[in-house]
N, C-alpha and C. Protein backbone atom coordinates (compact mmCIF):
# COMPACT_ATOMS: atom_id res chain seq x y z
N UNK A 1 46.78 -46.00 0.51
CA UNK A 1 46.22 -44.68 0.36
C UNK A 1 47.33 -43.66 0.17
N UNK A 2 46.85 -42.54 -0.95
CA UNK A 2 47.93 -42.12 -1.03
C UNK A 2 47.81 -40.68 -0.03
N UNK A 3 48.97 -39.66 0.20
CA UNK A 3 49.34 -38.66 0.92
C UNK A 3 48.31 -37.84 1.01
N UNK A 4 47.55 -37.18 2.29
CA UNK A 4 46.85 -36.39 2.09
C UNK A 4 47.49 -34.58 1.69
N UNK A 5 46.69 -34.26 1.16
CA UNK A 5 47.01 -32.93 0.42
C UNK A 5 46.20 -31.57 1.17
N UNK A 6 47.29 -30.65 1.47
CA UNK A 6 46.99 -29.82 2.66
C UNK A 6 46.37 -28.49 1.70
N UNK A 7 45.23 -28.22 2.07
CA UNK A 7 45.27 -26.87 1.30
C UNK A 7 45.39 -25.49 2.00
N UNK A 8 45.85 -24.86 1.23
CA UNK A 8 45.95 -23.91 2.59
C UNK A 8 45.37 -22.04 1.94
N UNK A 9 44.90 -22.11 3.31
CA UNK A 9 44.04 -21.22 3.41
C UNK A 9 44.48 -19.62 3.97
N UNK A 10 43.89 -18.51 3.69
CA UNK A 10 43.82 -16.93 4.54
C UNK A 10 43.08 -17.28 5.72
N UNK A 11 43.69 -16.60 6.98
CA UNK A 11 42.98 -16.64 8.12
C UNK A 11 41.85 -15.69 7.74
N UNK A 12 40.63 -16.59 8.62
CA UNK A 12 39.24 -15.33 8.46
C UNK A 12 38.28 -14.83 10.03
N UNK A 13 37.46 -14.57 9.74
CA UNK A 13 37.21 -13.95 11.54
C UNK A 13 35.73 -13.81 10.94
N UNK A 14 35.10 -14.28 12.70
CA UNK A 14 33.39 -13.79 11.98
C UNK A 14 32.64 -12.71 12.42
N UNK A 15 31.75 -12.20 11.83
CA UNK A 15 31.39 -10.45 12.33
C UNK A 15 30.03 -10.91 12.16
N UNK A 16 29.32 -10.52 13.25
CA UNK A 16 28.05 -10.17 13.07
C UNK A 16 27.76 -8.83 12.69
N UNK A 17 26.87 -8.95 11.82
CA UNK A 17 26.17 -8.24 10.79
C UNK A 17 24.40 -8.13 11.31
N UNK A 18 23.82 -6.86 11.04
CA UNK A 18 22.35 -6.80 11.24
C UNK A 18 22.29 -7.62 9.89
N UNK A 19 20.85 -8.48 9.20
CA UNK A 19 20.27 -9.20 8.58
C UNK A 19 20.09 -8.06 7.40
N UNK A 20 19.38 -7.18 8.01
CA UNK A 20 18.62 -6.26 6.70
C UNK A 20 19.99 -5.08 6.47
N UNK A 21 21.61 -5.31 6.66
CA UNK A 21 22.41 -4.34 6.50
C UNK A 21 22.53 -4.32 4.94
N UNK A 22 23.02 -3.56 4.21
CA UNK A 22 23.76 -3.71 3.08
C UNK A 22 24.63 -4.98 3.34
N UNK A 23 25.43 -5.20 4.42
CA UNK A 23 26.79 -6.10 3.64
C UNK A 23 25.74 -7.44 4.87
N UNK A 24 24.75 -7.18 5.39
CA UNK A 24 24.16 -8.48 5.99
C UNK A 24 23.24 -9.17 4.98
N UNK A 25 22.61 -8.72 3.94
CA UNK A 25 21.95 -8.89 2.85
C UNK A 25 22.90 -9.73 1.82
N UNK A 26 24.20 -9.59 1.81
CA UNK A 26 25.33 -10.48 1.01
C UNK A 26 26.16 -11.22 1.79
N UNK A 27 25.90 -11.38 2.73
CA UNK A 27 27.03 -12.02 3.67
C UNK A 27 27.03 -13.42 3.39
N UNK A 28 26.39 -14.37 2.70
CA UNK A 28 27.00 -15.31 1.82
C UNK A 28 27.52 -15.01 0.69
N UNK A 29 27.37 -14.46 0.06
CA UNK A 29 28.64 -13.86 -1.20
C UNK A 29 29.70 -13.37 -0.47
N UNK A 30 29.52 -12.29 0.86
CA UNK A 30 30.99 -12.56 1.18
C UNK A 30 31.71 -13.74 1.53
N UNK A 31 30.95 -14.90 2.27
CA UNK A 31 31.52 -15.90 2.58
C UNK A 31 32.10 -16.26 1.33
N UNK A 32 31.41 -16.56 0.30
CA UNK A 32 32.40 -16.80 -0.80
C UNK A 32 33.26 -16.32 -1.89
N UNK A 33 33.40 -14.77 -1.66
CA UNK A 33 34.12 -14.04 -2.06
C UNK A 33 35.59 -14.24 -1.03
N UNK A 34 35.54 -14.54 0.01
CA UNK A 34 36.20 -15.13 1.12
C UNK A 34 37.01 -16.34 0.53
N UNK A 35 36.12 -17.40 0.07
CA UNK A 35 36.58 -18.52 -0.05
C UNK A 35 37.07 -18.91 -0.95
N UNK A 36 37.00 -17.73 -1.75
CA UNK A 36 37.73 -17.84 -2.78
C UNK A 36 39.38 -17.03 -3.45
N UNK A 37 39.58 -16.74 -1.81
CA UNK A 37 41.00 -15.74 -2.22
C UNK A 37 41.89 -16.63 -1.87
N UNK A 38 43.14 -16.30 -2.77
CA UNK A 38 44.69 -17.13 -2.63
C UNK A 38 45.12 -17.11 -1.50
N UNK A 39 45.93 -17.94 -0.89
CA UNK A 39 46.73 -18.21 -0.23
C UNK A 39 47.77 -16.83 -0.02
N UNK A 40 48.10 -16.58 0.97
CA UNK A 40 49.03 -15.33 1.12
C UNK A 40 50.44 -15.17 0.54
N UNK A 41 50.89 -16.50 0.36
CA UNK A 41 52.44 -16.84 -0.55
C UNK A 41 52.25 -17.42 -1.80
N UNK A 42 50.97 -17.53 -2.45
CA UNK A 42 50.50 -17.63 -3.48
C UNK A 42 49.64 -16.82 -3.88
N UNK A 43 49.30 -16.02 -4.44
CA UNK A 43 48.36 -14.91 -5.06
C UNK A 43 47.97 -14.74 -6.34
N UNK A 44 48.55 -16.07 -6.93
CA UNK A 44 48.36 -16.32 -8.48
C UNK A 44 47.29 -17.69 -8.12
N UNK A 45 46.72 -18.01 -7.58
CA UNK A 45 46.27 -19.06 -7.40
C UNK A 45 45.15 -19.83 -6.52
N UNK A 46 43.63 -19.60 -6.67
CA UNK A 46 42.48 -19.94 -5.72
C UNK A 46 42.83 -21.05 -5.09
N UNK A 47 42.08 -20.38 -3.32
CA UNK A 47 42.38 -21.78 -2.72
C UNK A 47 41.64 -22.73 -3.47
N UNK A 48 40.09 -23.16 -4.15
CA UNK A 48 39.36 -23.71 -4.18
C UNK A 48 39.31 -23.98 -5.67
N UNK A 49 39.51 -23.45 -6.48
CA UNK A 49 39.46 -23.81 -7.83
C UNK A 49 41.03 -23.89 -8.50
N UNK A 50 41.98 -24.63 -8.43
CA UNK A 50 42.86 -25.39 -8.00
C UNK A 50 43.18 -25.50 -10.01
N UNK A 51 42.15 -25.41 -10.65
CA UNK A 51 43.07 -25.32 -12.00
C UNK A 51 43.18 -23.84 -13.04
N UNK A 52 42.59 -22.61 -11.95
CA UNK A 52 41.85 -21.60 -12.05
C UNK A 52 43.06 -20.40 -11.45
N UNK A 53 43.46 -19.80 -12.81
CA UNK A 53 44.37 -18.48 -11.78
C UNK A 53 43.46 -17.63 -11.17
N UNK A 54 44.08 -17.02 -10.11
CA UNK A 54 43.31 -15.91 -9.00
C UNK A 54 43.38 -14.69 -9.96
N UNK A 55 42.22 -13.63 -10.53
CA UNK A 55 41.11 -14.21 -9.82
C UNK A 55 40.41 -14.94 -10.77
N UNK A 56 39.56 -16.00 -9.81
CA UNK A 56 38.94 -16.73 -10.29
C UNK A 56 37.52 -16.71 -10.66
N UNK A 57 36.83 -17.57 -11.64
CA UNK A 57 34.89 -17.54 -12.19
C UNK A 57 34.60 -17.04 -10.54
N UNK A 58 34.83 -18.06 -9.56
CA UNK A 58 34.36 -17.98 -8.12
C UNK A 58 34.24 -17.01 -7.95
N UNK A 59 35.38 -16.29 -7.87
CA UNK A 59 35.75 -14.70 -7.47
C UNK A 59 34.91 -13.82 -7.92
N UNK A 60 35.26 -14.25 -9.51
CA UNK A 60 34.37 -12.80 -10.35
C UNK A 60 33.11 -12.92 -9.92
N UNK A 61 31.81 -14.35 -10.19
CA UNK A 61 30.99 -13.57 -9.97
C UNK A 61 30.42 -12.94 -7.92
N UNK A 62 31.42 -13.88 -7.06
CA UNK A 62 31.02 -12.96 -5.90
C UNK A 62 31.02 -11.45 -6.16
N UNK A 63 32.28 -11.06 -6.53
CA UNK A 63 32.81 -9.84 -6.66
C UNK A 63 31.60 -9.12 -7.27
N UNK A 64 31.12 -9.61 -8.27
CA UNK A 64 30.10 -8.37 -9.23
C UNK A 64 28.63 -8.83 -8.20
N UNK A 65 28.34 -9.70 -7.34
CA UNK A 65 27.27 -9.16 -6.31
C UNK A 65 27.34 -8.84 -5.38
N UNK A 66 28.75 -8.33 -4.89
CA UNK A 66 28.91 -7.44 -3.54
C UNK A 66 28.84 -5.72 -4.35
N UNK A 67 29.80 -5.55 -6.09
CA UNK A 67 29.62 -4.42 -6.46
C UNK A 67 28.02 -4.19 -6.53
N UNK A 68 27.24 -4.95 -7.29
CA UNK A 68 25.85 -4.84 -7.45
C UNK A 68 25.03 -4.45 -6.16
N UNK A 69 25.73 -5.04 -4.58
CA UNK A 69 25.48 -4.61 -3.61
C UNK A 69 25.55 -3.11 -3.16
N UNK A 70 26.14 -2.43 -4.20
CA UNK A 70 26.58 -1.30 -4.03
C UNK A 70 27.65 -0.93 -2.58
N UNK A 71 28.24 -2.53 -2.47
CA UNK A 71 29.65 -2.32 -1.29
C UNK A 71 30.82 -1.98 -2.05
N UNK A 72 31.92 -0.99 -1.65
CA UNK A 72 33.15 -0.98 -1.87
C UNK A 72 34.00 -2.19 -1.93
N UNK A 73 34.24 -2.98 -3.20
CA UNK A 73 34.28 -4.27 -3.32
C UNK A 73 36.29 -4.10 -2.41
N UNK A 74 36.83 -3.05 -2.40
CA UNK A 74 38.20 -3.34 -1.62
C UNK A 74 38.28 -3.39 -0.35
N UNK A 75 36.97 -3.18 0.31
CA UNK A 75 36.87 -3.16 1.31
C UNK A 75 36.87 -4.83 2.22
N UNK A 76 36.82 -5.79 1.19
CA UNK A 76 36.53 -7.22 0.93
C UNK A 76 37.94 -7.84 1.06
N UNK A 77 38.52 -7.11 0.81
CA UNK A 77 40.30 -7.91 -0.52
C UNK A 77 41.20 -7.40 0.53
N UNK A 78 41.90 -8.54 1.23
CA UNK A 78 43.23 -7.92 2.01
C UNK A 78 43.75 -7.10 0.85
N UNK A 79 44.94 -6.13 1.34
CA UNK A 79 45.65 -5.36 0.80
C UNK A 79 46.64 -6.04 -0.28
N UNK A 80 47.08 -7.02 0.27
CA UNK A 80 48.48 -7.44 -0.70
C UNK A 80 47.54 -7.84 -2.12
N UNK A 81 46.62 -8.16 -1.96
CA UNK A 81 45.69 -8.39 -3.33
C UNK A 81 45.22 -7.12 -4.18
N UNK A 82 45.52 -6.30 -3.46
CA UNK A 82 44.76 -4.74 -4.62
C UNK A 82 45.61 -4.66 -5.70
N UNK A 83 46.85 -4.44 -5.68
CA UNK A 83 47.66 -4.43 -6.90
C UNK A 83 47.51 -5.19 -8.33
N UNK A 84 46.45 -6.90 -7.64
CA UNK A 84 46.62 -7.66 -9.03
C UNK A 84 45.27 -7.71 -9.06
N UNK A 85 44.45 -6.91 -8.36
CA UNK A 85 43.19 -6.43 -9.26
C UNK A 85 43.28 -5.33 -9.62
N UNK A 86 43.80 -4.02 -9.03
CA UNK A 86 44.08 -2.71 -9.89
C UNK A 86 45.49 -2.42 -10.20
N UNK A 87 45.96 -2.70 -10.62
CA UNK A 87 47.15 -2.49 -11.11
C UNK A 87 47.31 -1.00 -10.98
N UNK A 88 48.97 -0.76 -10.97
CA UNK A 88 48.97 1.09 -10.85
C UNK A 88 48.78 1.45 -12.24
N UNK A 89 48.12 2.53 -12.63
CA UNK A 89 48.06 3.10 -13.93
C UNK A 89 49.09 2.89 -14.94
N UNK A 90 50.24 3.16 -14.65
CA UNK A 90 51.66 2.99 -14.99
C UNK A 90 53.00 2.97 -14.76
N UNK A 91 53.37 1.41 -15.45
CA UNK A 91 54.23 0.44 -14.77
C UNK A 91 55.73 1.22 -15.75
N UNK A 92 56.82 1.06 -15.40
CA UNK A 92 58.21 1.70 -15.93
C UNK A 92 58.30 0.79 -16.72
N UNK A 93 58.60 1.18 -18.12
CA UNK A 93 58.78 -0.07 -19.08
C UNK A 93 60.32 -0.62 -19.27
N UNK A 94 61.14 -0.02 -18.16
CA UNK A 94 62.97 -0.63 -17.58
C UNK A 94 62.36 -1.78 -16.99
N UNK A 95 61.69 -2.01 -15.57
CA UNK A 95 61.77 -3.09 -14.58
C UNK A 95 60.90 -4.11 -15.66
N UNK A 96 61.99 -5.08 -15.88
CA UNK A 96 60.85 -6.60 -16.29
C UNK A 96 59.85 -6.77 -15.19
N UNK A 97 58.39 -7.06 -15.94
CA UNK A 97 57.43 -7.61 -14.89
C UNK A 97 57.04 -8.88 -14.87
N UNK A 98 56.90 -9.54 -14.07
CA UNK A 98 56.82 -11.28 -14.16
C UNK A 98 55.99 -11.43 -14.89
N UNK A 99 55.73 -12.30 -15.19
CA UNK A 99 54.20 -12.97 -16.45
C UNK A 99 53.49 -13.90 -15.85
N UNK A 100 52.17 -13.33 -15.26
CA UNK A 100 51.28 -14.36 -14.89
C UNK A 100 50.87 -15.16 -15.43
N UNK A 101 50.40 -16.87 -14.96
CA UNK A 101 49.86 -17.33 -15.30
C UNK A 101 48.80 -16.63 -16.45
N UNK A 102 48.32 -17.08 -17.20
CA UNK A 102 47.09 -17.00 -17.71
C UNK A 102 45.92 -17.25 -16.91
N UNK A 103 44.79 -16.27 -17.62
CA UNK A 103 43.50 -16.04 -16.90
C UNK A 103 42.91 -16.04 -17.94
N UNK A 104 41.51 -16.35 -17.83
CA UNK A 104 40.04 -15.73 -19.09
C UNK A 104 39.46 -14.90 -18.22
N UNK A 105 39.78 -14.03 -17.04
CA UNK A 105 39.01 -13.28 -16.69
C UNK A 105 39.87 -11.96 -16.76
N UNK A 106 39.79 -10.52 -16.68
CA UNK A 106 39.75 -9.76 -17.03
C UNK A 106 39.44 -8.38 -16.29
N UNK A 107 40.40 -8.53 -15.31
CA UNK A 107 39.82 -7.98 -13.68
C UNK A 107 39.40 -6.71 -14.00
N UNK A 108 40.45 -5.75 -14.56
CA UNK A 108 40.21 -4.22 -15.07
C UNK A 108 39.09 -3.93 -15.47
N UNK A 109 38.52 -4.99 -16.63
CA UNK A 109 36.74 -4.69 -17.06
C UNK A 109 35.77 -4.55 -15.82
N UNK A 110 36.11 -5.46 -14.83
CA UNK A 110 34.67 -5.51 -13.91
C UNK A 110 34.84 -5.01 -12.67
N UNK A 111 35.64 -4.61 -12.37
CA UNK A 111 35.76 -3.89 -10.79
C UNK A 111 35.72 -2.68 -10.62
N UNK A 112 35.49 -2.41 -9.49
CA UNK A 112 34.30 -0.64 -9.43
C UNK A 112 35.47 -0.03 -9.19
N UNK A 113 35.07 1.10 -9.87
CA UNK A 113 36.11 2.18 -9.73
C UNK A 113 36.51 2.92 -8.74
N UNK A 114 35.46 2.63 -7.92
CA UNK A 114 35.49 3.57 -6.27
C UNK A 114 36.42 2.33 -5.66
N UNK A 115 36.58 1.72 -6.25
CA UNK A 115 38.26 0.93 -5.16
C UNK A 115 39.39 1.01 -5.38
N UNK A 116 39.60 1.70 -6.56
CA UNK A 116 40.53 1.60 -6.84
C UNK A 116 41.63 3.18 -6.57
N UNK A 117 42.87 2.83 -6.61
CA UNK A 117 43.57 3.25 -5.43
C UNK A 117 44.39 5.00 -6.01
């Protein structure tokens, strides 16, 4: 047998929620809006969809039914993640910026504007 393979995960915490709340009404999309964020020393990269840059199909569509929830979707996203869904308006065109992986998703199109910073 070969080596088992560790995946590794964001610590998470559980909150009770009333049933009929706004964010108790999605609280399985958050679970998997949850389960679907990178690793903290990786942020290019879903824990769970493993051939998929962050963010990922997973991601997107949680993400567009917590916005559809009409929740503040940053309210969702540790901090070190806001930057590579909203990017700052404008980047200095001196500092080289790394080159992400490739994505087919397209974060700027679909994320609510009330999160952004």
């Amino acid at each position: 047998m070969g080596g088992s393979r560790e995946i590794a995960i964001r610590e998470v915490v559980a909150v009770v929620l009333a049933a009929d709340s706004p964010a108790g009404r999605v609280a399985d999309v958050l679970d998997d809006l949850a389960a679907h964020l990178p690793p903290p020393a990786q942020q290019w990269g879903c824990s769970l969809c493993r051939t998929e840059c962050w963010p990922c199909a997973g991601f997107d569509a949680a993400a567009q039914k917590v916005i559809g929830a009409r929740l503040r979707l940053a309210e969702f996203v540790p901090l070190d993640l806001h930057p590579r869904l909203w990017p700052p308006p404008e980047q200095s065109q001196d500092v080289p910026q790394p080159s992400p992986p490739q994505s087919t998703l397209s974060p700027g199109t679909w994320f609510d504007e009330e999160s952004r910073h």
